[in-house]
Protein backbone atom coordinates (compact mmCIF):
# COMPACT_ATOMS: atom_id res chain seq x y z
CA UNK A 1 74.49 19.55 -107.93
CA UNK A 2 73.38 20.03 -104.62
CA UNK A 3 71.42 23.19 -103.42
CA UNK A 4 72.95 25.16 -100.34
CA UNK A 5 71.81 27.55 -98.30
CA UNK A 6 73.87 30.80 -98.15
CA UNK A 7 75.82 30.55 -94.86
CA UNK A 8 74.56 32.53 -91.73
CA UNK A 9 77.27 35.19 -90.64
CA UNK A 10 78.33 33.77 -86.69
CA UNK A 11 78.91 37.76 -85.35
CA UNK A 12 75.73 39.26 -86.78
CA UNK A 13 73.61 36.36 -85.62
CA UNK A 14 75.14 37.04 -81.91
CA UNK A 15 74.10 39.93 -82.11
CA UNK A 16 70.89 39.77 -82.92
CA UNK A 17 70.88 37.14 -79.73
CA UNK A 18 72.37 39.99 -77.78
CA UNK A 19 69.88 42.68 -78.37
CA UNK A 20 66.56 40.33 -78.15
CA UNK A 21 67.68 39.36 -74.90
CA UNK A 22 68.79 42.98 -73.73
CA UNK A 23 65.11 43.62 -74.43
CA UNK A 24 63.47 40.65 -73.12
CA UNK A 25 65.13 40.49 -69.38
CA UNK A 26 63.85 43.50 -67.60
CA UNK A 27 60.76 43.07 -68.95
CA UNK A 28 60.88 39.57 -67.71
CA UNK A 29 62.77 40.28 -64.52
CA UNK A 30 60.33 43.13 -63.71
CA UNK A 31 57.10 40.87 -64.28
CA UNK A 32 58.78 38.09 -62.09
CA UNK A 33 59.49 40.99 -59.09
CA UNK A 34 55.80 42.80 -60.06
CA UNK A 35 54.12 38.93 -59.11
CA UNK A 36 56.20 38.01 -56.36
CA UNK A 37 54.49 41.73 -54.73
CA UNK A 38 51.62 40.96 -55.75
CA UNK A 39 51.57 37.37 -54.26
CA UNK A 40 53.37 39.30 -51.01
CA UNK A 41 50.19 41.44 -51.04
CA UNK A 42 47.40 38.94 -51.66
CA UNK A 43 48.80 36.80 -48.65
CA UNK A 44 49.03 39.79 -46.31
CA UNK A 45 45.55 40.46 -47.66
CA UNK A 46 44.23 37.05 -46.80
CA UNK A 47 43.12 36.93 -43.05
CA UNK A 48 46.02 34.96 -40.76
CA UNK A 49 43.85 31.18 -39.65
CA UNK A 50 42.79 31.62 -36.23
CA UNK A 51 45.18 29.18 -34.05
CA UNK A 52 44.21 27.80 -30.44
CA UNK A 53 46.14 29.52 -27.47
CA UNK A 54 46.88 26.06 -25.88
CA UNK A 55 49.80 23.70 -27.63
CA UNK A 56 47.00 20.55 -27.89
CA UNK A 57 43.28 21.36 -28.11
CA UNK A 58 41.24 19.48 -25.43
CA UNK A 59 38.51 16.80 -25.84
CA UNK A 60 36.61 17.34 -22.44
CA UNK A 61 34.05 14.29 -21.86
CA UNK A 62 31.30 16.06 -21.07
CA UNK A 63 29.69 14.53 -17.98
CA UNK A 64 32.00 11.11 -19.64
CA UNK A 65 30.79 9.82 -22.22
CA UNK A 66 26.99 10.64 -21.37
CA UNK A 67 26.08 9.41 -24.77
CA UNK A 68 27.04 6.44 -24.46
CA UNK A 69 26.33 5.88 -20.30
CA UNK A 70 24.15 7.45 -17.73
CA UNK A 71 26.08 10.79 -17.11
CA UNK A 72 28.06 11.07 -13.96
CA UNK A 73 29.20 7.59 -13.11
CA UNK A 74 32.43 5.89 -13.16
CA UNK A 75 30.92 3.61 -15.99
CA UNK A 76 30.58 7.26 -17.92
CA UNK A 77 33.73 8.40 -16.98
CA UNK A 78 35.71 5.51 -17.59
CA UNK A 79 34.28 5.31 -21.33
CA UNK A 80 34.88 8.89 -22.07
CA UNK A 81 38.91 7.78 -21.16
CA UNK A 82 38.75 4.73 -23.32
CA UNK A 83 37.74 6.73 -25.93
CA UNK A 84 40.23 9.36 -25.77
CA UNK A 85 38.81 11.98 -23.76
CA UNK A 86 41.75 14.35 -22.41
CA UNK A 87 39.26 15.71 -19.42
CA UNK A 88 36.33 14.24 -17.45
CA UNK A 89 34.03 16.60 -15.92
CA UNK A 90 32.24 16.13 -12.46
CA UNK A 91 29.08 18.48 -11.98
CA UNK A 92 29.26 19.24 -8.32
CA UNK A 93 26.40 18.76 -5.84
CA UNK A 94 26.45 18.80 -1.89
CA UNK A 95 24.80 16.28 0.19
CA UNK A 96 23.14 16.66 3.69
CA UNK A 97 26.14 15.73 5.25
CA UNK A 98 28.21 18.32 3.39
CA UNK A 99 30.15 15.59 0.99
CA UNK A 100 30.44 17.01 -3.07
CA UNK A 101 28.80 14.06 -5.52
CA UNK A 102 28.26 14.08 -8.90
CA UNK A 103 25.32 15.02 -10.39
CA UNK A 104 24.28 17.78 -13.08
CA UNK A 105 21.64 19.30 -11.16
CA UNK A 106 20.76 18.93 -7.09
CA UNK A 107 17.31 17.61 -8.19
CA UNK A 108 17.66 13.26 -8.80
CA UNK A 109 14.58 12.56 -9.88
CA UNK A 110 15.58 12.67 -13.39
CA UNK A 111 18.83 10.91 -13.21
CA UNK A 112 17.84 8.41 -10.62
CA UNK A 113 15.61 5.55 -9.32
CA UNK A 114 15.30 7.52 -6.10
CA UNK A 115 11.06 8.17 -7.39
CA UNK A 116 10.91 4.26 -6.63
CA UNK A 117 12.57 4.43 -3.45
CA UNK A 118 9.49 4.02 -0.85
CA UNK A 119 11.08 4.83 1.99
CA UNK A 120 12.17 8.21 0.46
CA UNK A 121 8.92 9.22 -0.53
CA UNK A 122 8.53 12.01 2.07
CA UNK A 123 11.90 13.38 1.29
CA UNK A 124 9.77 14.44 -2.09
CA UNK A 125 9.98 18.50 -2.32
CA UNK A 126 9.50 21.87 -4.17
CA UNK A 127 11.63 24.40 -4.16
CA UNK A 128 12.86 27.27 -5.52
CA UNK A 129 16.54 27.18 -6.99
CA UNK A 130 17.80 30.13 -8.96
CA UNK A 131 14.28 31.44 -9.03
CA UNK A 132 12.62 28.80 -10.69
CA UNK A 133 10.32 26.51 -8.78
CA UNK A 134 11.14 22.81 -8.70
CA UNK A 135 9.69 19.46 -7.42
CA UNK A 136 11.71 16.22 -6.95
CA UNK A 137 13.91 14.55 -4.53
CA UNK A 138 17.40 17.21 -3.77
CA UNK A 139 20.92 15.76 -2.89
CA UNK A 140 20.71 18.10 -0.19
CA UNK A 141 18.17 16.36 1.77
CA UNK A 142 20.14 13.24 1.38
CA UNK A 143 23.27 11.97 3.10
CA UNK A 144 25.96 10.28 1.36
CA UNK A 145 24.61 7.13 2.81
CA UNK A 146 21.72 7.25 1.65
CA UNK A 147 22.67 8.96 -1.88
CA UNK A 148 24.87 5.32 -2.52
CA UNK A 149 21.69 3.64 -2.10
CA UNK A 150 20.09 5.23 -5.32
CA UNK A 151 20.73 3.63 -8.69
CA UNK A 152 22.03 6.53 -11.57
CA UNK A 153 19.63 6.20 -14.81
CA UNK A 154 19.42 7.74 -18.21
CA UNK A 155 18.38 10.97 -18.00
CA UNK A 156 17.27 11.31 -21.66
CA UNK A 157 15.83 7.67 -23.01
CA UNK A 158 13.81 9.14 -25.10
CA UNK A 159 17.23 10.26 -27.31
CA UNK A 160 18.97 7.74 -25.96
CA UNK A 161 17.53 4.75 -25.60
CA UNK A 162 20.31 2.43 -25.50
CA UNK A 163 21.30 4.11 -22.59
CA UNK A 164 18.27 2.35 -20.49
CA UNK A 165 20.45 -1.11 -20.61
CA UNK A 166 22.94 0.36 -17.93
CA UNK A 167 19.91 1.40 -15.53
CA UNK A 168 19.99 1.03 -12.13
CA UNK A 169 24.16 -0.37 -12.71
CA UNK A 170 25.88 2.34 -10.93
CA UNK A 171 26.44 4.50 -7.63
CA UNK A 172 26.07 7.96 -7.74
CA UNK A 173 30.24 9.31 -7.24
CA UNK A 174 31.41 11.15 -4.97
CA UNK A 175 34.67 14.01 -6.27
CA UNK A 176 36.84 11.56 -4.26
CA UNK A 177 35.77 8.94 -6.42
CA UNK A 178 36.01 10.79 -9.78
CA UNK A 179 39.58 11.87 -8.64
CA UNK A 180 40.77 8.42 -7.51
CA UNK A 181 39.30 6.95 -11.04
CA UNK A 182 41.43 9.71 -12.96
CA UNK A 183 44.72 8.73 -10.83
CA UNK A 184 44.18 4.94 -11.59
CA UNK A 185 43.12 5.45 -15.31
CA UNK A 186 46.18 8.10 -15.59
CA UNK A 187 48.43 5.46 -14.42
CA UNK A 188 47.00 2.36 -16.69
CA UNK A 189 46.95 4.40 -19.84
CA UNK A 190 50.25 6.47 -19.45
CA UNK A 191 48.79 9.95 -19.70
CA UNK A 192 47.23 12.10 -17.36
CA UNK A 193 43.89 12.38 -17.02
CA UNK A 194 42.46 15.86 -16.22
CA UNK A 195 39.64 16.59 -14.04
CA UNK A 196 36.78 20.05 -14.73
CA UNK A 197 34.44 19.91 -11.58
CA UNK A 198 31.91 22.38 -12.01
CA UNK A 199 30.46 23.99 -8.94
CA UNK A 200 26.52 23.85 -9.39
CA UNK A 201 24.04 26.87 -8.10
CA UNK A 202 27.06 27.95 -5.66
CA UNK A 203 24.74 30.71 -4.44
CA UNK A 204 22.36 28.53 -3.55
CA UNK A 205 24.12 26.08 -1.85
CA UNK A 206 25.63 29.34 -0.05
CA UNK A 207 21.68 30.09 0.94
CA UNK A 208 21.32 26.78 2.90
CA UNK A 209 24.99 26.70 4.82
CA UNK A 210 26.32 23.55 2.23
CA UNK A 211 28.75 26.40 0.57
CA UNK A 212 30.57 24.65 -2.09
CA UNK A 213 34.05 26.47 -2.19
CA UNK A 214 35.67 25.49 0.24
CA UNK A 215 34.95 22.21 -0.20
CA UNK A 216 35.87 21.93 -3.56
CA UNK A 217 39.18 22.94 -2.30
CA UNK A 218 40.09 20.78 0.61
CA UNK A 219 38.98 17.58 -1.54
CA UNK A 220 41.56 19.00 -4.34
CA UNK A 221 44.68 19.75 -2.09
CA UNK A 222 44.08 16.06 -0.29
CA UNK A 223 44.63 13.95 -3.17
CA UNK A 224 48.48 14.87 -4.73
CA UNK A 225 46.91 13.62 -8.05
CA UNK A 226 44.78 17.15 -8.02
CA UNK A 227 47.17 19.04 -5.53
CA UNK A 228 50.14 19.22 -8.17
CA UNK A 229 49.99 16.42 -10.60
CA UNK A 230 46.37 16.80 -13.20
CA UNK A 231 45.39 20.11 -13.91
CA UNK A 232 42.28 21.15 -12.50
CA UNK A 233 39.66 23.02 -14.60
CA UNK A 234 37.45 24.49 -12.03
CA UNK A 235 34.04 26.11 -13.58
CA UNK A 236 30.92 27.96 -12.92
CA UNK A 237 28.22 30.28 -14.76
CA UNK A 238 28.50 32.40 -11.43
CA UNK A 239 31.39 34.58 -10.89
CA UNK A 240 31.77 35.53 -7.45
CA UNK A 241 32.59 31.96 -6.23
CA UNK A 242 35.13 31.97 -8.53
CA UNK A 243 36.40 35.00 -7.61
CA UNK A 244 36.80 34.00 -4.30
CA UNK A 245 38.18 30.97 -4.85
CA UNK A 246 41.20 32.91 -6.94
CA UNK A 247 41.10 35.41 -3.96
CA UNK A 248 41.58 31.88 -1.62
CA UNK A 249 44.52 30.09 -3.25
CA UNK A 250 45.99 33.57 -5.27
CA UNK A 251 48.59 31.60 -7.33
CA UNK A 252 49.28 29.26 -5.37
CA UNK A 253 47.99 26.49 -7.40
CA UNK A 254 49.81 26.91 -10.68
CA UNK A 255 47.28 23.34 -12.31
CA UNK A 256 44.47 24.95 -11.34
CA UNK A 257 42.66 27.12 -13.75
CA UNK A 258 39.71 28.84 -13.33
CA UNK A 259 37.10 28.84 -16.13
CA UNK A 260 34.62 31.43 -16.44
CA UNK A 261 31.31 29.39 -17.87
CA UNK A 262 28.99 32.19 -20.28
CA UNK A 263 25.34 30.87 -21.34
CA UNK A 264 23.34 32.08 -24.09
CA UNK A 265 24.17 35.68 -24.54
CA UNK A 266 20.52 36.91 -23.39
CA UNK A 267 21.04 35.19 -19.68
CA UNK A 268 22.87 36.53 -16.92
CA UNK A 269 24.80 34.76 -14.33
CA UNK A 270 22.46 34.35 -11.21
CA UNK A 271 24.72 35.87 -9.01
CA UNK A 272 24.37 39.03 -11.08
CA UNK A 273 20.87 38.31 -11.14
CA UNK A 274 20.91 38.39 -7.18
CA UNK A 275 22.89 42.04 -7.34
CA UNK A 276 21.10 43.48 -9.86
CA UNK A 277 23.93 43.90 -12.04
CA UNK A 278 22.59 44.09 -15.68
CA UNK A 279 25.23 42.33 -17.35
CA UNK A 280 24.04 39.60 -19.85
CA UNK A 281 26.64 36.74 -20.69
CA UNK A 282 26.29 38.44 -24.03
CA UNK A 283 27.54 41.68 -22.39
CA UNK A 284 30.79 39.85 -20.93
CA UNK A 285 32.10 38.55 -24.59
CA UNK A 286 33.20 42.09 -25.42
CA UNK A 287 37.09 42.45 -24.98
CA UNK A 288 36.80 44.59 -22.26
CA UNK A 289 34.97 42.46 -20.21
CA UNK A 290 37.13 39.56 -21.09
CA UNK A 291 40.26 41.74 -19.74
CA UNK A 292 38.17 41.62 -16.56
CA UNK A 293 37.60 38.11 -16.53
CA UNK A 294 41.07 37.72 -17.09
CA UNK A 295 42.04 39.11 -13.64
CA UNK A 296 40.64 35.98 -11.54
CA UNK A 297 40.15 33.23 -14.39
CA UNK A 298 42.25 31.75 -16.89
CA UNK A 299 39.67 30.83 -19.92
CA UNK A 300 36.00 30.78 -20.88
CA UNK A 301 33.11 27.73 -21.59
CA UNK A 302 30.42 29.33 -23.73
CA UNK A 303 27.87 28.47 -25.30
CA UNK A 304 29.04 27.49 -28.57
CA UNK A 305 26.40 29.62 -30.34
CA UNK A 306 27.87 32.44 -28.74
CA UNK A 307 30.60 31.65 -31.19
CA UNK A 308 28.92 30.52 -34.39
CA UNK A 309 25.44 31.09 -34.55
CA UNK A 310 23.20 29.46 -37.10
CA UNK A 311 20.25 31.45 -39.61
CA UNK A 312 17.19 29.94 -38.88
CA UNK A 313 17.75 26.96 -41.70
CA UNK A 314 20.77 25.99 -39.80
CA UNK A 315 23.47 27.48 -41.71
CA UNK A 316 26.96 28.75 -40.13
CA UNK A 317 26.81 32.24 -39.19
CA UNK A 318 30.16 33.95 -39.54
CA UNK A 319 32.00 33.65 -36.10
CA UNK A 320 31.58 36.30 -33.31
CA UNK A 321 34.90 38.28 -31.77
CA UNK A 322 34.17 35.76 -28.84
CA UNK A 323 37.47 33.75 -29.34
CA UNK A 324 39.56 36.48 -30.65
CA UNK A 325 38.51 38.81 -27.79
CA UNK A 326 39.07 35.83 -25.14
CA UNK A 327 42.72 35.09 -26.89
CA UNK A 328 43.16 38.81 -26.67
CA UNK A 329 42.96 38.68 -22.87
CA UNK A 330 45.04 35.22 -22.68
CA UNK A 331 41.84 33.08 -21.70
CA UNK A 332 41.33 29.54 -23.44
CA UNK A 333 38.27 29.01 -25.17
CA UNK A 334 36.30 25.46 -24.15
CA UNK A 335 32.61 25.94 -25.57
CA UNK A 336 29.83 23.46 -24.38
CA UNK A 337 28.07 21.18 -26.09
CA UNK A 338 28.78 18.63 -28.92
CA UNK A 339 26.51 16.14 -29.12
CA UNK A 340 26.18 13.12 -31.47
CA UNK A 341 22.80 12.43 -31.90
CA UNK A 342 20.49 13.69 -34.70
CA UNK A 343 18.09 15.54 -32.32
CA UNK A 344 20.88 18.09 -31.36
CA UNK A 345 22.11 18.48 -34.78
CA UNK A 346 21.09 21.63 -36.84
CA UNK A 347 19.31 20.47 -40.07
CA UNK A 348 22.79 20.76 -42.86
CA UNK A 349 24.11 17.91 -40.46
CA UNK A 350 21.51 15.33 -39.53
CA UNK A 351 21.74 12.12 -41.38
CA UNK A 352 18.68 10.17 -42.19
CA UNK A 353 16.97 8.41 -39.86
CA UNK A 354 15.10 9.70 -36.30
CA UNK A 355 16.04 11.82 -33.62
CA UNK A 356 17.69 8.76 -31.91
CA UNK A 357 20.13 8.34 -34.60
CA UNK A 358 24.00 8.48 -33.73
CA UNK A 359 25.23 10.40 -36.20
CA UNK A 360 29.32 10.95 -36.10
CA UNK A 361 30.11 12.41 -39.02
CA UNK A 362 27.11 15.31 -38.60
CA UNK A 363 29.08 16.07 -35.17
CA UNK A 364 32.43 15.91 -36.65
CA UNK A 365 31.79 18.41 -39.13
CA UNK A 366 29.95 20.75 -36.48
CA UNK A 367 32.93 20.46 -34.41
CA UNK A 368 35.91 21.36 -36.79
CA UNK A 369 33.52 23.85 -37.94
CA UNK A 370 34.57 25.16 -34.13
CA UNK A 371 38.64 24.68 -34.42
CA UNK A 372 38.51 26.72 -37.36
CA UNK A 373 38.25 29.25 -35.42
CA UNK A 374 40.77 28.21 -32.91
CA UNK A 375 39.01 26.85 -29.95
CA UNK A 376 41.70 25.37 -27.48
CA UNK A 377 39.19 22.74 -26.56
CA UNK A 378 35.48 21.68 -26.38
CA UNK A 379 33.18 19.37 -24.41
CA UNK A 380 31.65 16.77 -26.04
CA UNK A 381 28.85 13.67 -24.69
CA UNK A 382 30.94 11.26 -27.20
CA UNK A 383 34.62 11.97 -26.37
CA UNK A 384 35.58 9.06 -29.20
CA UNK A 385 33.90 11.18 -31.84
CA UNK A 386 35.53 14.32 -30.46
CA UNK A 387 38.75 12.43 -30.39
CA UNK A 388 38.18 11.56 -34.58
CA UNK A 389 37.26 15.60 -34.89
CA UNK A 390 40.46 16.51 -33.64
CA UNK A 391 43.13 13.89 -34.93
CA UNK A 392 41.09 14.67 -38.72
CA UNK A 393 41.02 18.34 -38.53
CA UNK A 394 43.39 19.99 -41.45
CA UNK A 395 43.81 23.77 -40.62
């Protein structure tokens, strides 16, 4: 005989299917709608990833590639576009003869063989520029003649010493120069090379009747490369030149934007300094002041502590309202400056070995440390490391 099971009755066991289920899907249904609010709340909860104003964030070659060449010579320059570099950026100097070179500060001695030069000896100075007292050799007391006589050197050997190889190579440029290698480079490569002259100690150069403004402006509207083709970043840590140079050409010049340089937040631009206006560069981050910046300049170059300070062993600080109160006002954000070396590095990032030590991925971290918090560009002395920070940053 074979044992069987007694048969299950087919409408009572539907049933039983029935009611489970009647009891099952709302409590089901209403823990599926309860997470899908909560998940709605935790990501409206979560703050939104601060985004850059500009469509493409900008690696600026600071000076070129001035870790990698003597700063401000076409050698510089032309590495910082080999390497990627979006922008080049001319410090601007006058000469005797009125003609704007590059060179970070007026005073060559550091940057130059002009020390050697006997029969410049005599043209050895001291003087005082933006109240402090200085002694050297000054473009100023130079014409462009005699400038392209001097030899550009490394300002810095003694961080970077591989630098000293290209001594004594190159001319000290003139803007014309700069420009003209930007148009050439621009056309070789296929994309256009931008150009961020800075005018240096304008209210000096005011003082001894080599005003740079005006200047700066003829040179731009002669070449069509910088009169409507590159876009022109022009800078300064003063702000009545660039006032007047937005009250000169209005909007006229739609590639031309005006950048509003801000040092460490305890300085104050000299030409406050000179009106006794109290304002520290510190005072200008808030969002009111950045409205008023707004109304002759079109971004910001700050110091990039003024963003993201570091404690005292080097750690991140969380991120100022610099950026967000900039973006606020619709002013790009380009802080200054990422270097690659180990001396410039705070301690989290410096590999092993000295000061001298070229040390990308220590810069690469500081820097997308900086586009997290949506930067719309940044100026960097290695423009291929700034170039790898960019096209490796995940947001």
């Amino acid at each position: 005989m074979h044992n069987h099971a007694s048969p299950r009755h087919p409408l009572r066991a539907s049933l039983r299917r029935f009611l489970h289920l009647s009891a099952v899907l709302p409590f089901a249904t209403g823990c599926a709608i309860g997470l899908m609010g909560c998940g709605e709340d935790k990501k409206e909860e979560e703050p939104e990833t601060p985004r850059p104003l500009a469509e493409k964030v900008l690696v600026l070659g600071h000076r070129g590639a001035s870790a990698l060449r003597p700063e401000h010579t076409l050698a510089a320059y032309t590495k910082a576009i080999e390497d990627g570099a979006d922008v080049i950026e001319p410090d601007l100097v006058a000469t005797k003869d009125g003609h704007l070179v590059a060179r970070h500060e007026n005073e060559i001695s550091g940057t130059t063989n002009v020390a050697e030069v006997a029969r410049f000896a005599d043209r050895r100075k001291t003087k005082t520029i933006d109240n402090v007292s200085i002694t050297g050799w000054f473009t100023e007391d130079f014409t462009l003649a005699e400038l392209k006589e001097l030899r550009a050197r490394e300002r810095i050997p003694q961080t970077r010493p591989g630098n000293q190889q290209f001594n004594d190579q190159y001319e000290i440029p003139t803007l014309v120069e700069v420009i003209a290698l930007a148009r050439q480079k621009s056309a070789e490569t296929g994309r256009t090379i931008h150009i961020y002259p800075e005018t240096k100690h304008p209210t000096y150069f005011q003082g001894i009747g080599l005003p740079l403004e005006d200047r700066l402006i003829t040179v731009l509207k002669q070449d069509p490369f910088t009169a409507s083709q590159a876009t022109v970043f022009i800078q300064s840590f003063e702000v009545a030149n660039l006032k007047a140079i937005r009250a000169q050409i209005g909007n006229t010049q739609p590639n031309w934007k005006l950048v509003q340089l801000m040092d460490s937040v305890e300085k104050r631009p000299y030409d406050f300094v000179v009106a006794n206006d109290p304002r520290t560069y510190g005072d200008m981050a808030s969002k009111e002041e950045m409205q008023k910046i707004a109304a002759y300049a079109n971004g910001v170059g700050p110091y990039k502590l003024n963003i993201i300070s570091v404690d005292s062993a080097g750690n991140f600080q969380k991120p100022t309202e610099l950026v967000a109160n900039a973006h606020a006002a619709n002013l790009l954000v380009h802080p200054f400056t990422f270097r690659p070396e180990n001396a410039f590095l705070h301690a989290p990032l410096k590999a092993q070995g000295p000061d001298t030590t070229h040390n990308a991925a220590g810069s690469i971290k500081e820097i997308q440390e900086y586009l997290k918090v949506g930067i719309d560009g940044f100026f960097t002395d290695d423009p291929a490391v700034g170039r790898q920070a960019v096209d490796t940053f995940q947001r």
